[in-house]
C-alpha atoms as a PDB file:
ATOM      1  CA  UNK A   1      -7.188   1.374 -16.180  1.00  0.00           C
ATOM      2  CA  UNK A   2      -6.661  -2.385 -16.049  1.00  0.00           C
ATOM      3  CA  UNK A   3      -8.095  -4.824 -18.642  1.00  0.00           C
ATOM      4  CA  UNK A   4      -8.270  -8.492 -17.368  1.00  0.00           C
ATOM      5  CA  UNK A   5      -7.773 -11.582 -19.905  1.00  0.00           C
ATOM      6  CA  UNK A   6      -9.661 -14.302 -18.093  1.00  0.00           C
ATOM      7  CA  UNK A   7     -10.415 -16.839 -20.387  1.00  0.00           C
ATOM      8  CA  UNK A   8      -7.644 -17.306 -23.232  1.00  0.00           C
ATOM      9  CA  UNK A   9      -9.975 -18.337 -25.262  1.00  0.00           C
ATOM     10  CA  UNK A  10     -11.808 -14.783 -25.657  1.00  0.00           C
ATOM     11  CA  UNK A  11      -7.959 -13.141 -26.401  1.00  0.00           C
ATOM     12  CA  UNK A  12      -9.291 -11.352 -29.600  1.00  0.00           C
ATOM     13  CA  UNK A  13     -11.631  -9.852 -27.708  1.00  0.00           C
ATOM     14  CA  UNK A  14      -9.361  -8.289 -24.454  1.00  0.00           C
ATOM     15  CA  UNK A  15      -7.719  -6.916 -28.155  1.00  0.00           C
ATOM     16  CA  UNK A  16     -10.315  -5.195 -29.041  1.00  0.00           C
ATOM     17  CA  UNK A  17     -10.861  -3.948 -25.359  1.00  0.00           C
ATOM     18  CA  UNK A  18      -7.071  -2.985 -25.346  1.00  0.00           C
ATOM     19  CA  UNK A  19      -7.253  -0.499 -28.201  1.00  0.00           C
ATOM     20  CA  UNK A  20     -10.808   0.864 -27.121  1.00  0.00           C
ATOM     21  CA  UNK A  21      -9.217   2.144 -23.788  1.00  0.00           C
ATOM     22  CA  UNK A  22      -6.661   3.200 -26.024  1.00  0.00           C
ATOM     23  CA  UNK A  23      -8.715   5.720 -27.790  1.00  0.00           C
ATOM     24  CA  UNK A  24     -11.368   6.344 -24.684  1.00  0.00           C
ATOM     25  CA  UNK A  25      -8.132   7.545 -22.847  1.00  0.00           C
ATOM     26  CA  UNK A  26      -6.410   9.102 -24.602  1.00  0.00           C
ATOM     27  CA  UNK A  27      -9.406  10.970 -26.766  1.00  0.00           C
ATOM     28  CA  UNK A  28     -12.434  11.491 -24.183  1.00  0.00           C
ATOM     29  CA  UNK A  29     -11.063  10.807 -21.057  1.00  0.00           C
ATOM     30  CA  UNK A  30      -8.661  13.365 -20.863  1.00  0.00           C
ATOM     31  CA  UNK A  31     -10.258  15.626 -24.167  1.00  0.00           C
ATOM     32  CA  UNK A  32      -6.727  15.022 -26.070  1.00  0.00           C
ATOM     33  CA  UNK A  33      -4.611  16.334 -23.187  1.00  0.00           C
ATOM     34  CA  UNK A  34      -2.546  13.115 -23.277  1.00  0.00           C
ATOM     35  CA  UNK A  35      -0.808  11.764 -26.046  1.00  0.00           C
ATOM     36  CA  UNK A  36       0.950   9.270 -24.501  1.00  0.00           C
ATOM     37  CA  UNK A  37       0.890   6.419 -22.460  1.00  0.00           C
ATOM     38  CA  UNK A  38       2.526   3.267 -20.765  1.00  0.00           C
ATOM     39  CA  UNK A  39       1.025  -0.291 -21.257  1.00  0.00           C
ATOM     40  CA  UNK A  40       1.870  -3.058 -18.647  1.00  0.00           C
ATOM     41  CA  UNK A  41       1.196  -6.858 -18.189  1.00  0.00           C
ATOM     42  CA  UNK A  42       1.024  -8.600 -15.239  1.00  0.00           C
ATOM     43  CA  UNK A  43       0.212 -12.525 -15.059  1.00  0.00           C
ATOM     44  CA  UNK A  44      -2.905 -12.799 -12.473  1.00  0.00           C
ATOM     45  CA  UNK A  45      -3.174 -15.138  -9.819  1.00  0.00           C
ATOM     46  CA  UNK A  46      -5.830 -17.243 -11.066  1.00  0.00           C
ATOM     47  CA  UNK A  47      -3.924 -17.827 -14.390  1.00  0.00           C
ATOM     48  CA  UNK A  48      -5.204 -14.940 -16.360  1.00  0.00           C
ATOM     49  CA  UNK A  49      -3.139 -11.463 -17.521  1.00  0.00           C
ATOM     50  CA  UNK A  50      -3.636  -8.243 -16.681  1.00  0.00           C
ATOM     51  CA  UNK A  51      -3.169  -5.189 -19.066  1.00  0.00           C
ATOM     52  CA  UNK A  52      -2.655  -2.160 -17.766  1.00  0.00           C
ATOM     53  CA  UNK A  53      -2.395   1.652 -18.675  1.00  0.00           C
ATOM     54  CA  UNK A  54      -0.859   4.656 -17.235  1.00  0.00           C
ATOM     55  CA  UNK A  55      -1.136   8.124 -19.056  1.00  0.00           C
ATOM     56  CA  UNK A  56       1.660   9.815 -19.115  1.00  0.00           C
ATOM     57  CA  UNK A  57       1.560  13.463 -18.540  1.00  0.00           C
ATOM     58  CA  UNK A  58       4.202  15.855 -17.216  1.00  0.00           C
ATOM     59  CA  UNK A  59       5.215  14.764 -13.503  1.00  0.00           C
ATOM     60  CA  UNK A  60       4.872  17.602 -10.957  1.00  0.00           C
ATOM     61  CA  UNK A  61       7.623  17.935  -8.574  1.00  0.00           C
ATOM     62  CA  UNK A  62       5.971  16.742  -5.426  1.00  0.00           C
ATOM     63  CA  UNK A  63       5.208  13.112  -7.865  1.00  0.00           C
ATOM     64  CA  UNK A  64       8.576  13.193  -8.689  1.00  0.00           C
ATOM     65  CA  UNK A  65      10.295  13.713  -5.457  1.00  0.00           C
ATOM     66  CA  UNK A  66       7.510  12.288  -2.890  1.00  0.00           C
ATOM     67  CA  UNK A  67       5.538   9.761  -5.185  1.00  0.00           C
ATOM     68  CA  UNK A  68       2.468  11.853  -4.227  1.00  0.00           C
ATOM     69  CA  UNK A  69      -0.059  11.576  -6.545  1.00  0.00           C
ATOM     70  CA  UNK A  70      -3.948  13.164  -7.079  1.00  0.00           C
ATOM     71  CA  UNK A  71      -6.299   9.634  -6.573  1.00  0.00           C
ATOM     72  CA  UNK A  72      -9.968   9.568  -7.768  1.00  0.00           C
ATOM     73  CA  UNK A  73     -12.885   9.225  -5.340  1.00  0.00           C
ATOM     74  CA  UNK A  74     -15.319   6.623  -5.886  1.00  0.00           C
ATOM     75  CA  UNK A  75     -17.757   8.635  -7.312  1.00  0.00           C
ATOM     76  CA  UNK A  76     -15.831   9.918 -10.111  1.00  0.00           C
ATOM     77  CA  UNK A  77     -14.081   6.356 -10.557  1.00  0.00           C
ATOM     78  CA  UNK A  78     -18.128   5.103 -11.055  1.00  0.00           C
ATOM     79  CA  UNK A  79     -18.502   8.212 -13.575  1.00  0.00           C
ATOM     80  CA  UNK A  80     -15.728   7.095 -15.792  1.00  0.00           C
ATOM     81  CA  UNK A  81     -16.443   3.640 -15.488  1.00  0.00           C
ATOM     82  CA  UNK A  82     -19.776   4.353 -17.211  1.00  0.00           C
ATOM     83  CA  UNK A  83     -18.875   6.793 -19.597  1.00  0.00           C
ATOM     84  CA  UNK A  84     -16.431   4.376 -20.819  1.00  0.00           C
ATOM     85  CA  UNK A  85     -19.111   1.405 -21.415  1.00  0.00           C
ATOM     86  CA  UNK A  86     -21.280   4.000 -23.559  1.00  0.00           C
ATOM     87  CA  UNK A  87     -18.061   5.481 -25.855  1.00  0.00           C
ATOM     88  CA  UNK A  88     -17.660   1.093 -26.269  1.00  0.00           C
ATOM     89  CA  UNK A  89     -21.530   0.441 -26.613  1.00  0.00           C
ATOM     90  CA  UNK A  90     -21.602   3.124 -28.800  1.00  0.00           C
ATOM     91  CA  UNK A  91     -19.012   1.465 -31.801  1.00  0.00           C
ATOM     92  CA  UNK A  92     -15.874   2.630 -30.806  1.00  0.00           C
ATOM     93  CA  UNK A  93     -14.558  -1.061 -31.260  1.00  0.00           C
ATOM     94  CA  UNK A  94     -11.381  -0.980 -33.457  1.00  0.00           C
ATOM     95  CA  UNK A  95     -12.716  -2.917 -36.750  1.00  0.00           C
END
């Protein structure tokens, strides 16, 4: 999941956006499977930073020897995507 910092101006607020996904990830997303993950940052072309995160879960062979990987269709991308903005709607923001 990627969290873009647009504005540096709003930086409390990609914060607060940073440890929601956090918690949505690691607690509904994959129902406590996961207990770990990676964070990344990458400076965007247009001046802005990207945060990123990658769960970590134990790599299966064919990842580990071939880089192949399970991807997400669009539909279930769309499905997370929206059950994400209701677990954030819903006061999941890190006080």
């Amino acid at each position: 999941m990627n969290i873009n910092l647009l504005n540096k101006d709003s930086i409390d607020l990609w914060a607060d956006w940073i440890q929601s996904v956090a918690k949505y990830l690691l607690n509904i997303m994959y129902n406590g499977r996961c207990d770990s993950y990676n964070l990344f940052f990458y400076p965007r072309e247009d001046g802005g930073i990207c945060a990123k995160y990658i769960t970590r879960f134990e790599a299966p062979a064919y990842f580990v020897g071939y880089k192949l990987s399970q991807v997400n269709d669009e539909i279930t991308l769309d499905k997370e995507a929206h059950r994400f903005r209701e677990f954030y709607d819903n006061g999941s923001k890190i006080d």
